[in-house]
Protein backbone atom coordinates (compact mmCIF):
# COMPACT_ATOMS: atom_id res chain seq x y z
CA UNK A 1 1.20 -8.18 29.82
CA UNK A 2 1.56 -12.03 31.02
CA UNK A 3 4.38 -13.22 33.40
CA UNK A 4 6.18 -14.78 30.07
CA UNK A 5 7.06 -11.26 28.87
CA UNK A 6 10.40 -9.63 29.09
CA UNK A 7 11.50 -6.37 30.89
CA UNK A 8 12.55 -4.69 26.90
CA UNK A 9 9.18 -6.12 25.25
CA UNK A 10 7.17 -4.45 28.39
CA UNK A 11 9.02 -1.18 27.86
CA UNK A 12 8.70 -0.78 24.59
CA UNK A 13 5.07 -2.45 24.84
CA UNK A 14 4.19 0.23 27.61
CA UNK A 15 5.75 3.23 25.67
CA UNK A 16 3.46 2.23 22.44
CA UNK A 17 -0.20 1.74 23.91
CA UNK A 18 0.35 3.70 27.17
CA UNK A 19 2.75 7.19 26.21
CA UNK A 20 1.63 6.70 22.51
CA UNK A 21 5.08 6.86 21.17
CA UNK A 22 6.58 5.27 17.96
CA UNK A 23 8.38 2.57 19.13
CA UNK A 24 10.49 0.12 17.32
CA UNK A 25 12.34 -3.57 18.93
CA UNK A 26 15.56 -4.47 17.56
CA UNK A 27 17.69 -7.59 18.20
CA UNK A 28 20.16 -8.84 16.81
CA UNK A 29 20.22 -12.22 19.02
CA UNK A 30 17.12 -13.89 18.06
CA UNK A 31 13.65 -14.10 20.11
CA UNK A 32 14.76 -13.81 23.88
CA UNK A 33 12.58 -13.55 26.46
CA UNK A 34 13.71 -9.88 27.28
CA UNK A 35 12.33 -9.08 23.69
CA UNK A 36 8.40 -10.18 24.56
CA UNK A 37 5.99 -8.04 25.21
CA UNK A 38 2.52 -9.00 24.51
CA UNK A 39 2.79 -8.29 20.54
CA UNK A 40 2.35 -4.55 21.26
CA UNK A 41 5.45 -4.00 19.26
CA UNK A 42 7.16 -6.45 16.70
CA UNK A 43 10.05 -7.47 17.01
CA UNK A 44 12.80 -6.98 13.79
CA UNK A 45 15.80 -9.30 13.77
CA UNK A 46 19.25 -8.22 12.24
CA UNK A 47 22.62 -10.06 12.05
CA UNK A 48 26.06 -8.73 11.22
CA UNK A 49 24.97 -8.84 7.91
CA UNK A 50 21.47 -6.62 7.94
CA UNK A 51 18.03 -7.67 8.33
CA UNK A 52 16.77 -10.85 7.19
CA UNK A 53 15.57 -10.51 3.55
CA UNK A 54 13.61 -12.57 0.73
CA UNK A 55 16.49 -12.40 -1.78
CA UNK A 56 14.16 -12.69 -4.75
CA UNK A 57 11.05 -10.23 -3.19
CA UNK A 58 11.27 -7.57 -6.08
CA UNK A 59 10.90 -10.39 -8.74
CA UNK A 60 7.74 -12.00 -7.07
CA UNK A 61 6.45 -8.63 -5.06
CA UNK A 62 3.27 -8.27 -8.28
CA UNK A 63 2.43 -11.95 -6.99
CA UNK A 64 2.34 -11.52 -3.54
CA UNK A 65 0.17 -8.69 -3.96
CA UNK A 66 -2.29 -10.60 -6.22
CA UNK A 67 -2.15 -13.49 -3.73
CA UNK A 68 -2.78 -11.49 -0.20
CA UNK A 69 -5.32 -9.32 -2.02
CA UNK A 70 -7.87 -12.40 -2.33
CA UNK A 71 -10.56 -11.94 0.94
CA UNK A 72 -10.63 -15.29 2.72
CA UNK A 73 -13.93 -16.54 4.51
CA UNK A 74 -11.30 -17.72 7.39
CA UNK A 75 -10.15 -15.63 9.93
CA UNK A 76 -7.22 -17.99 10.36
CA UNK A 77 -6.12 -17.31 6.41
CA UNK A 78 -6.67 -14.00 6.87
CA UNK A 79 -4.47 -13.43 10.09
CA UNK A 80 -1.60 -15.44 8.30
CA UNK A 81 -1.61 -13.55 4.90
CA UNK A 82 -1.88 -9.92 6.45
CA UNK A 83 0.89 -11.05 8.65
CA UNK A 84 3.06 -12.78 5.77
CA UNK A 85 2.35 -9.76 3.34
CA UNK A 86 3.56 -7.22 6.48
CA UNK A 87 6.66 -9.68 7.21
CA UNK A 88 7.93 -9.35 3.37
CA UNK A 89 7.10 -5.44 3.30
CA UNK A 90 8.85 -4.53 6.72
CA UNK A 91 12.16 -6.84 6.41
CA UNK A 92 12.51 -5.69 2.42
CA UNK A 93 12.22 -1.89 3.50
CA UNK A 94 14.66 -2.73 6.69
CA UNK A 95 17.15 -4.19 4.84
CA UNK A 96 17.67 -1.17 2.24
CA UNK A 97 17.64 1.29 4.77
CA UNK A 98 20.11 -0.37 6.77
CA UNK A 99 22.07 -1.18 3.89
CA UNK A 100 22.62 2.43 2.73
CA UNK A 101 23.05 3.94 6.04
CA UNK A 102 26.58 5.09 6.62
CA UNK A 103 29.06 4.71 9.75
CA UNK A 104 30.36 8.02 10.85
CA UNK A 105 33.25 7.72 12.79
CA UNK A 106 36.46 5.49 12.03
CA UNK A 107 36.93 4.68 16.16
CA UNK A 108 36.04 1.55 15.19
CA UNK A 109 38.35 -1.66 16.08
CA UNK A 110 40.25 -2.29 13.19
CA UNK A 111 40.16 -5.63 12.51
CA UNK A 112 35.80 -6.23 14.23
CA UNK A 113 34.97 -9.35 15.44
CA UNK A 114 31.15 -10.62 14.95
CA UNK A 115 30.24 -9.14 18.40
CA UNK A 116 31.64 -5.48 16.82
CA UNK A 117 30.46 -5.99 13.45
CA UNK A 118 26.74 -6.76 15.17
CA UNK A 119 27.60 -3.12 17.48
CA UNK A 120 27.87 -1.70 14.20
CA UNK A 121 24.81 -2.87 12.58
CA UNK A 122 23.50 -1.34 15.67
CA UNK A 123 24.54 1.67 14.93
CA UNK A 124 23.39 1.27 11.50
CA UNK A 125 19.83 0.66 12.48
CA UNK A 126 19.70 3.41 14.99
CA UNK A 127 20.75 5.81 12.49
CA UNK A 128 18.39 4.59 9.76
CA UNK A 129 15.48 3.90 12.02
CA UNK A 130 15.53 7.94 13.06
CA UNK A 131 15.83 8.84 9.39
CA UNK A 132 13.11 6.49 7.88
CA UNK A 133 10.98 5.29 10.31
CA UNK A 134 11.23 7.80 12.48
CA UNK A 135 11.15 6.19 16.36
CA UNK A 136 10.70 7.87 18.93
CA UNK A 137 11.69 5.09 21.07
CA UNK A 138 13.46 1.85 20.55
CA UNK A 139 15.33 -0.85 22.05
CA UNK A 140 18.52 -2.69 21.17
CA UNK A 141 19.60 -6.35 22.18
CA UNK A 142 22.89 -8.34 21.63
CA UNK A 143 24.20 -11.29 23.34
CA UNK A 144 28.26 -11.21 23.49
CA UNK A 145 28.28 -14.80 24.85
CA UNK A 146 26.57 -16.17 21.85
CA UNK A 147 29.08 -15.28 20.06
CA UNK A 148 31.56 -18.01 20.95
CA UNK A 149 32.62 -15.42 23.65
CA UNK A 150 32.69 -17.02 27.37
CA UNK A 151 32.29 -15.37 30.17
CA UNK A 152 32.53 -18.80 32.23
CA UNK A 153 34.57 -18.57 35.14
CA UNK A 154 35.07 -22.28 36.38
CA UNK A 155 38.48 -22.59 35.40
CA UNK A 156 39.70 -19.78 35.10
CA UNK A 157 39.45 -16.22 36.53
CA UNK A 158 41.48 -14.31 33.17
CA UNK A 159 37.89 -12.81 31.29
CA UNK A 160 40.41 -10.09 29.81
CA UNK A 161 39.38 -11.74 26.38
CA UNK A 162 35.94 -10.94 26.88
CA UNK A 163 36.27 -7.88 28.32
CA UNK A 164 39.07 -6.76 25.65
CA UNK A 165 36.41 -7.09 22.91
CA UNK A 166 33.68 -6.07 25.10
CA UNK A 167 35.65 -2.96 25.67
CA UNK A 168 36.26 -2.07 21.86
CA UNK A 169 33.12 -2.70 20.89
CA UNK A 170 31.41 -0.01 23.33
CA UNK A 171 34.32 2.46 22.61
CA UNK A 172 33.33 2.36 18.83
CA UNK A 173 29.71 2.09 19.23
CA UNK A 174 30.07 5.30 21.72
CA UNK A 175 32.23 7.34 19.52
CA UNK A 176 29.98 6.36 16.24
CA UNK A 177 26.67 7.69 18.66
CA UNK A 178 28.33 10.58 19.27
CA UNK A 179 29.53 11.45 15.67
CA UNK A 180 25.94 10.68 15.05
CA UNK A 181 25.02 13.24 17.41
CA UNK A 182 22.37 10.88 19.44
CA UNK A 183 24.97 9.54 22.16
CA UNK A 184 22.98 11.91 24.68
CA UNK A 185 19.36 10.15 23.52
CA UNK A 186 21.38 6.56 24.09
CA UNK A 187 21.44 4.53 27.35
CA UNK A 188 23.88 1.05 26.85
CA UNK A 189 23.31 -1.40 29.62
CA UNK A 190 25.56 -4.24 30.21
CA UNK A 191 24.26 -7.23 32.09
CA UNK A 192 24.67 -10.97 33.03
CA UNK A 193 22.23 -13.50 33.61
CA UNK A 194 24.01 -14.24 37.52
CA UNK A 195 27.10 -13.19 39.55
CA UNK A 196 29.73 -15.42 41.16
CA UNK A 197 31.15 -17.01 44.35
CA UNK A 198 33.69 -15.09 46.28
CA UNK A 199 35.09 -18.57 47.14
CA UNK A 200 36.85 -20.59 44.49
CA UNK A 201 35.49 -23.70 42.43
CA UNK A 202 38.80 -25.93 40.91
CA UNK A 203 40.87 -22.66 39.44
CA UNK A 204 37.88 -20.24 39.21
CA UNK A 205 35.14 -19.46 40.52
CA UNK A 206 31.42 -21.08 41.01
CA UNK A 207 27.48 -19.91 40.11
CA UNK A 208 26.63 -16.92 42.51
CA UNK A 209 23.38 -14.67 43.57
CA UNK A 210 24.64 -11.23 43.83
CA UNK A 211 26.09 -9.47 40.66
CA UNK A 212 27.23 -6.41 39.22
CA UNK A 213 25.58 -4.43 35.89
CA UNK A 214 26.82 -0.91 34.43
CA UNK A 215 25.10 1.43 32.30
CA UNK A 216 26.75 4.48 30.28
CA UNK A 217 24.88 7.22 27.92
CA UNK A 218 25.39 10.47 26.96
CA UNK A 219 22.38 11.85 29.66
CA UNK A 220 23.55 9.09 32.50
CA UNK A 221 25.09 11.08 35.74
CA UNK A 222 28.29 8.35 35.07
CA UNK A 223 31.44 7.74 37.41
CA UNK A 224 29.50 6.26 40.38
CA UNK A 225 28.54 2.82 41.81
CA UNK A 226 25.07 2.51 43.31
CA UNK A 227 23.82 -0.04 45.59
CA UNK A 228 25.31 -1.90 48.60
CA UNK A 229 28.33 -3.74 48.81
CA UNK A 230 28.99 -5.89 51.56
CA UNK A 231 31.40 -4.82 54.37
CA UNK A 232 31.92 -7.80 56.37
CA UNK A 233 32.26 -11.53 54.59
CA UNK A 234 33.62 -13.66 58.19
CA UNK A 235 32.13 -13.69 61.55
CA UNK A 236 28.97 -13.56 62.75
CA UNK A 237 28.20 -10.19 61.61
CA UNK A 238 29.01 -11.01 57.84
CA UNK A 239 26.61 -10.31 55.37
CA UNK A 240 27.60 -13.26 53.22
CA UNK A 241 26.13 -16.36 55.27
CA UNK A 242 24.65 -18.11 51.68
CA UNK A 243 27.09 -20.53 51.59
CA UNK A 244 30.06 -20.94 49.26
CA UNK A 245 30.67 -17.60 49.38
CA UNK A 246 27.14 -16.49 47.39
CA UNK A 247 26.32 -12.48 47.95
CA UNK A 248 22.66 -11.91 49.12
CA UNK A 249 21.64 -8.93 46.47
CA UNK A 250 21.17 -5.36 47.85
CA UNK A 251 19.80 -4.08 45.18
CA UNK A 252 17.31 -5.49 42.82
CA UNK A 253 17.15 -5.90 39.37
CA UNK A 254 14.10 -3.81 38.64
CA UNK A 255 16.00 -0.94 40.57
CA UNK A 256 17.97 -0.02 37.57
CA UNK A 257 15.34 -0.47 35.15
CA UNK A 258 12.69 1.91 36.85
CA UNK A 259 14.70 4.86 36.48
CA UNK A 260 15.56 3.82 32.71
CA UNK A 261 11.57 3.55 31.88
CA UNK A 262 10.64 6.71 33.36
CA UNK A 263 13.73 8.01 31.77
CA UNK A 264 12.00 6.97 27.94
CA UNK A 265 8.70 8.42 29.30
CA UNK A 266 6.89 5.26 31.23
CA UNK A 267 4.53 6.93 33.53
CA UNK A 268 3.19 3.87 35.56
CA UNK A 269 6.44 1.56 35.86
CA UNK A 270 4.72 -1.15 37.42
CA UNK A 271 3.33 -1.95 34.09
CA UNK A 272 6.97 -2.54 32.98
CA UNK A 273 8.14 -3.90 36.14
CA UNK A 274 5.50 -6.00 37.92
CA UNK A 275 7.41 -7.12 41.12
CA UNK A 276 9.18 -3.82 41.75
CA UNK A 277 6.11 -2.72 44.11
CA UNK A 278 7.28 -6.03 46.42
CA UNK A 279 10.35 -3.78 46.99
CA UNK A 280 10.41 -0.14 49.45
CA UNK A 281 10.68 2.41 47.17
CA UNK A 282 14.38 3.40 48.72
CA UNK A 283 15.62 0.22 47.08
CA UNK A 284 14.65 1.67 43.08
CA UNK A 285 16.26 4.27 41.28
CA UNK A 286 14.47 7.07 39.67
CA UNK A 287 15.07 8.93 36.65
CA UNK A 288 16.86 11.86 38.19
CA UNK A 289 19.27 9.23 40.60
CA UNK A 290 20.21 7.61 37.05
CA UNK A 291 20.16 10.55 34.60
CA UNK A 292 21.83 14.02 34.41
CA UNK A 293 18.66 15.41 32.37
């Protein structure tokens, strides 16, 4: 697994060729970094709308398979049509099982923005990729700032707009889960790419170090913050000597995520998490600090 690979790709990479489980990559955000994993699992991409299909594949399906039956004496032509042939199959199957799977619960924000309506294909695809392609592991992405959604603090320090739909958008997808029954198989995290100053930048707030993520599940032991937060930010004992007003992390990122692999069954996390053995193991989470069962 090279260094270009992302922490979801690795997991569900791991869970494939090391725990030999049926694992399946969903996003619905395009081909981010955190999706890449060496190839061990593809990747599927959705929208609001359902997977990506070839509108006209039933009408041309008897030609495809005449064409990507033909033997090719190059490797290269061979590679592209089994991959081509695999592409049309997979999104065409996708698509109609997405497209007849139903929503459960009406918790749902009534009038759903594109980040909802993308929660709900979500939910969609969870439900349809238990039924038909029967997972036993998968991952989920969505970006909420891609869609036209800022979380940019410069100028201001209101996010209640982002956090209002954030906020409905979890609600629904948790109460759909649970009317689903899988809410205690789920695991939601919610991150950012970097936190921000405690000192102020025009009306707002500048770029920072240290940052804040939550997760929420059915099996997560909920209700509590983990890690360190500062105590002192003045004087010469303050923890926050970065300048501007930047928090040194506590905690690091791979913390989190080591108790969420060996929750889904990774036995060696390392292989997910290649820098977390820089780190003393009191500084990661395990399974059981994260996870009521």
């Amino acid at each position: 697994m090279g260094s270009e690979d992302g922490v979801l790709g690795r997991l569900m990479a791991d869970l494939t060729s090391g725990a030999k489980f049926k694992s399946a990559l969903y996003s619905m955000s395009g081909n981010k970094l955190v999706m890449r994993g060496g190839g061990r699992t593809e990747v599927d991409f959705l929208s609001a709308g359902g997977a990506a299909r070839f509108a006209s594949y039933t009408d041309v399906k008897a030609g495809v398979d005449n064409f990507t039956a033909f033997k090719s004496g190059s490797a290269l032509a061979e590679q592209f049509l089994g991959a081509f042939d695999a592409s049309l199959r997979s999104t065409n199957a996708i698509g109609e099982n997405i497209e007849k799977a139903q929503l459960e619960s009406d918790a749902w924000p009534a009038s759903p923005d594109t980040f909802v309506s993308q929660l709900q294909m979500i939910a969609k695809a969870i439900k349809s990729d238990i039924a038909d392609r029967k997972s036993e592991r998968a991952g989920f992405y969505v970006d909420q700032s891609s869609r036209g959604l800022t979380w940019d603090s410069h100028g201001s320090m209101d996010i209640s707009g982002g956090l209002n739909i954030l906020d409905g958008g979890v609600g629904g997808l948790m109460a759909e889960l649970k009317a689903q029954g899988v809410w205690d198989n789920v695991t939601i995290v919610v991150v950012s790419e970097f936190g921000r100053t405690l000192t102020g930048n025009a009306q707002g707030t500048d770029h920072g170090w240290g940052g804040n993520y939550w997760m929420g599940g059915g099996a997560v032991r909920g209700g509590r913050v983990l890690g360190k937060f500062p105590e002192q930010f003045t004087g010469e004992d303050a923890e926050v000597l970065l300048g501007r007003g930047r928090v040194l992390p506590s905690t690091p990122f791979d913390a989190m995520w080591r108790g969420i692999a060996q929750w889904m069954g990774v036995q060696n996390t390392s292989n997910v998490l290649p820098n977390s053995p820089r780190f003393p193991p009191e500084q990661l989470f395990s399974a059981s600090d994260l996870f009521a069962s």
